[in-house]
Protein backbone atom coordinates (compact mmCIF):
# COMPACT_ATOMS: atom_id res chain seq x y z
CA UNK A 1 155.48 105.94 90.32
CA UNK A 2 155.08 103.81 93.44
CA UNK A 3 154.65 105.93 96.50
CA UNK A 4 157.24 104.49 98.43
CA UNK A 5 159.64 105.24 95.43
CA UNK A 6 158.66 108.81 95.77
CA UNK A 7 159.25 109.16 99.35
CA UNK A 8 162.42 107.78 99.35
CA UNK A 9 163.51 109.98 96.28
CA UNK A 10 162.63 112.95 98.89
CA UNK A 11 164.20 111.62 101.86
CA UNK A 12 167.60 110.19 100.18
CA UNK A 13 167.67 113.08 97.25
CA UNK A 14 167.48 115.68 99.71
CA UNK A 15 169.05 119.21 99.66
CA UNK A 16 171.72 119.83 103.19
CA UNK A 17 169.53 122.52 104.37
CA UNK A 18 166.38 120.20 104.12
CA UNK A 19 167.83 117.53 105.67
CA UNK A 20 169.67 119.52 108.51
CA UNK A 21 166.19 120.78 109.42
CA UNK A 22 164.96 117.16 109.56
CA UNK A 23 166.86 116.71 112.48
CA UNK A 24 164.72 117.60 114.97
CA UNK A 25 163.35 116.16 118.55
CA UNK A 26 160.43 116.78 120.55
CA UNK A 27 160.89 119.33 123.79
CA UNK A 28 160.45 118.39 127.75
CA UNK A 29 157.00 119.32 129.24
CA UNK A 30 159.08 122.56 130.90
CA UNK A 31 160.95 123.70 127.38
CA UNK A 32 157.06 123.35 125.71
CA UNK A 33 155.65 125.85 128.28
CA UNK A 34 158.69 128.05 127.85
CA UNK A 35 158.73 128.60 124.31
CA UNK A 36 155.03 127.27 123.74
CA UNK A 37 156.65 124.79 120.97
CA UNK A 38 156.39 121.17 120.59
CA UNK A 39 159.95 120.29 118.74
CA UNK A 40 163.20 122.16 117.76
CA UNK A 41 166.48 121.59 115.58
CA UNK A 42 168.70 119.49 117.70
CA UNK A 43 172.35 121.17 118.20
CA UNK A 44 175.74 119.86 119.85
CA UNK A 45 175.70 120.73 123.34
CA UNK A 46 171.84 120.07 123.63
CA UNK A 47 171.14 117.59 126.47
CA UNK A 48 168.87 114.73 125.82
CA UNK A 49 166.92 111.78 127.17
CA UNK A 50 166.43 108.79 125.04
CA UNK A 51 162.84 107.02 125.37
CA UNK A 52 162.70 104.55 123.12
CA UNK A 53 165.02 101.44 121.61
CA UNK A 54 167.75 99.77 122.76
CA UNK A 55 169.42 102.78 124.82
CA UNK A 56 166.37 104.09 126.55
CA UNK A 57 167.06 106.17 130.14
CA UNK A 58 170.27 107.46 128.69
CA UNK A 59 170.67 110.56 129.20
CA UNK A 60 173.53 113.21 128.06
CA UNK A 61 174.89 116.02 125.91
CA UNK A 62 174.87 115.42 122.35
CA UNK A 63 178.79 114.82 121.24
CA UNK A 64 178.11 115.01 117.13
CA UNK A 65 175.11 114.97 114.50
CA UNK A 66 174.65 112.62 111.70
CA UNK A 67 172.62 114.39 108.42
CA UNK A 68 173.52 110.97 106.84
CA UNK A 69 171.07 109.33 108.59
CA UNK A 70 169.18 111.56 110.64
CA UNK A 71 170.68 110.54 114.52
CA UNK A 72 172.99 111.99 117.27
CA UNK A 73 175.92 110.93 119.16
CA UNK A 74 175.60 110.92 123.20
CA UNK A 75 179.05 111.85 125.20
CA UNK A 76 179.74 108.68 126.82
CA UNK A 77 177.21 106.33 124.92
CA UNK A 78 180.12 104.27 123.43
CA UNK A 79 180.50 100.51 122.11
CA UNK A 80 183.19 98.52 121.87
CA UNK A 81 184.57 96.48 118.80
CA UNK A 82 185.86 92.89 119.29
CA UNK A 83 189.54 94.71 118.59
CA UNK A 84 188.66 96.63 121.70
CA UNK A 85 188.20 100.16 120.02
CA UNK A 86 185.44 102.12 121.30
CA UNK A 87 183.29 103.50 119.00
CA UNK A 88 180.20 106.03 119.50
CA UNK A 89 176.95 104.97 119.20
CA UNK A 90 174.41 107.13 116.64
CA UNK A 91 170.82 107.06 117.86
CA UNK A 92 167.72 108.32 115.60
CA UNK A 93 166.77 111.76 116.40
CA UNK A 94 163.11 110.52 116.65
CA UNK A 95 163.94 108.44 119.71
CA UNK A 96 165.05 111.30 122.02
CA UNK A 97 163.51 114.02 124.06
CA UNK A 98 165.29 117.35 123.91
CA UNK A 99 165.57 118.20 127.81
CA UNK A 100 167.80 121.76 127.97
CA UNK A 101 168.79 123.34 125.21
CA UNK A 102 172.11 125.01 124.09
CA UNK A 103 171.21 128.65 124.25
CA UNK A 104 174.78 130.36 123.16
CA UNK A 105 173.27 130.98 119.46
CA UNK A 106 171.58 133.79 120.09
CA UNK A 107 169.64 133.34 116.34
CA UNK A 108 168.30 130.48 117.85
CA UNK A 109 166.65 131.87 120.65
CA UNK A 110 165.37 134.29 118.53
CA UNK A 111 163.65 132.01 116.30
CA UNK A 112 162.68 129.83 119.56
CA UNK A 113 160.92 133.10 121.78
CA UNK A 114 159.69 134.07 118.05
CA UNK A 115 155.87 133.49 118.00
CA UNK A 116 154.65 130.13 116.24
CA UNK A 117 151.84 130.67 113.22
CA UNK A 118 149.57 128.55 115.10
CA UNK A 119 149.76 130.81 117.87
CA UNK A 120 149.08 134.11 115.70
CA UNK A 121 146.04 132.24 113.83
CA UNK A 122 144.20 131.25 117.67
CA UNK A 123 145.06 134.43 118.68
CA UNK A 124 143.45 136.52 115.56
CA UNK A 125 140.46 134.42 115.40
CA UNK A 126 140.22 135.43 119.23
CA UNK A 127 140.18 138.82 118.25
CA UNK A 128 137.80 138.09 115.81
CA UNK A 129 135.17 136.82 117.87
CA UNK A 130 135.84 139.39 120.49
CA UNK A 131 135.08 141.72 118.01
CA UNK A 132 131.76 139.69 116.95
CA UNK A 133 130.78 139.65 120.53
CA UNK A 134 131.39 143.42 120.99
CA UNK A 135 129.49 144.68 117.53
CA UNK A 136 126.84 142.43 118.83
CA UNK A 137 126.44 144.02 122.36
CA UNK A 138 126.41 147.04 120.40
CA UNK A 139 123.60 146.10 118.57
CA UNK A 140 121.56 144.98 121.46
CA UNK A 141 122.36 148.37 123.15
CA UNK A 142 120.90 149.97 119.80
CA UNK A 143 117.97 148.60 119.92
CA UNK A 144 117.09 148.76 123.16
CA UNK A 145 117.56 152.54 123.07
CA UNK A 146 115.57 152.90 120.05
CA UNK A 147 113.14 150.72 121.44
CA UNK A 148 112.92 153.30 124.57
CA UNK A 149 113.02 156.28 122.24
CA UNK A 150 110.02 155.04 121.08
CA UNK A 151 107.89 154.37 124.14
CA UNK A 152 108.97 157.82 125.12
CA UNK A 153 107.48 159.42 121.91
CA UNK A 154 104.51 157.01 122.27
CA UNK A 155 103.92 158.39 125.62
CA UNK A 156 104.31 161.98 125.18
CA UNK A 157 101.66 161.89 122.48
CA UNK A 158 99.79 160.38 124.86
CA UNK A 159 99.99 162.55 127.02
């Protein structure tokens, strides 16, 4: 089967819980230091900044959430029809920049504060080394006392 035809079995045959975890945006420079993440699930009440497409500069809290096809609605990004009806305007949740989040969920912030795996790896391999470094200066300390231990004994016989 062709690749493509694969793919879009995944993306379009999708389970609700997959695809409401597809949803997703990259964080502001501030929220990255803060929770030392790069993206997070996008939720109403979120405020973002679009950067790229037709709408870019907007910015705004996000008014309703698409799993159809993957986008947001912005409070007061509208259109209007030629009948005059104003209609909202769904942008890709790829395009936007996730600048404050909505922190009432408290099972959110608890999976935002929690610790990423990429942050437990660096930091056991740090101990790791430390550890290296420290049975090393051990060993150096070793043999430097055995190696006085034995000028001692070669001296006293010496003597």
């Amino acid at each position: 089967m062709k690749p493509t035809k694969m793919r879009n079995k995944q993306i379009y045959r999708a389970l609700n819980q997959v695809v409401n975890k597809q949803i997703s945006a990259p964080l502001s420079k501030d929220l990255r230091k803060k929770y030392s993440r790069r993206s997070a699930r996008i939720m109403v009440d979120d405020t973002v900044n679009v950067i790229r497409g037709e709408y870019k500069g907007i910015k705004g809290k996000v008014s309703k959430i698409s799993t159809n096809n993957s986008s947001i609605a912005i409070e007061g990004n509208k259109k209007e029809k030629l009948k005059g009806e104003k209609i909202d305007v769904y942008i890709h949740s790829s395009n936007v920049i996730i600048t404050s989040l909505n922190t009432n969920d408290k099972w959110r912030l608890k999976i935002l504060e929690k610790k990423p795996k990429s942050k437990i790896k660096s930091m056991k391999a740090d101990v790791k080394k430390k550890d290296d470094v420290k049975s090393a200066a051990k060993k150096k300390d070793d043999v430097k006392s055995a190696a006085k231990k034995k000028d001692d004994v070669k001296k006293s016989v010496k003597k």
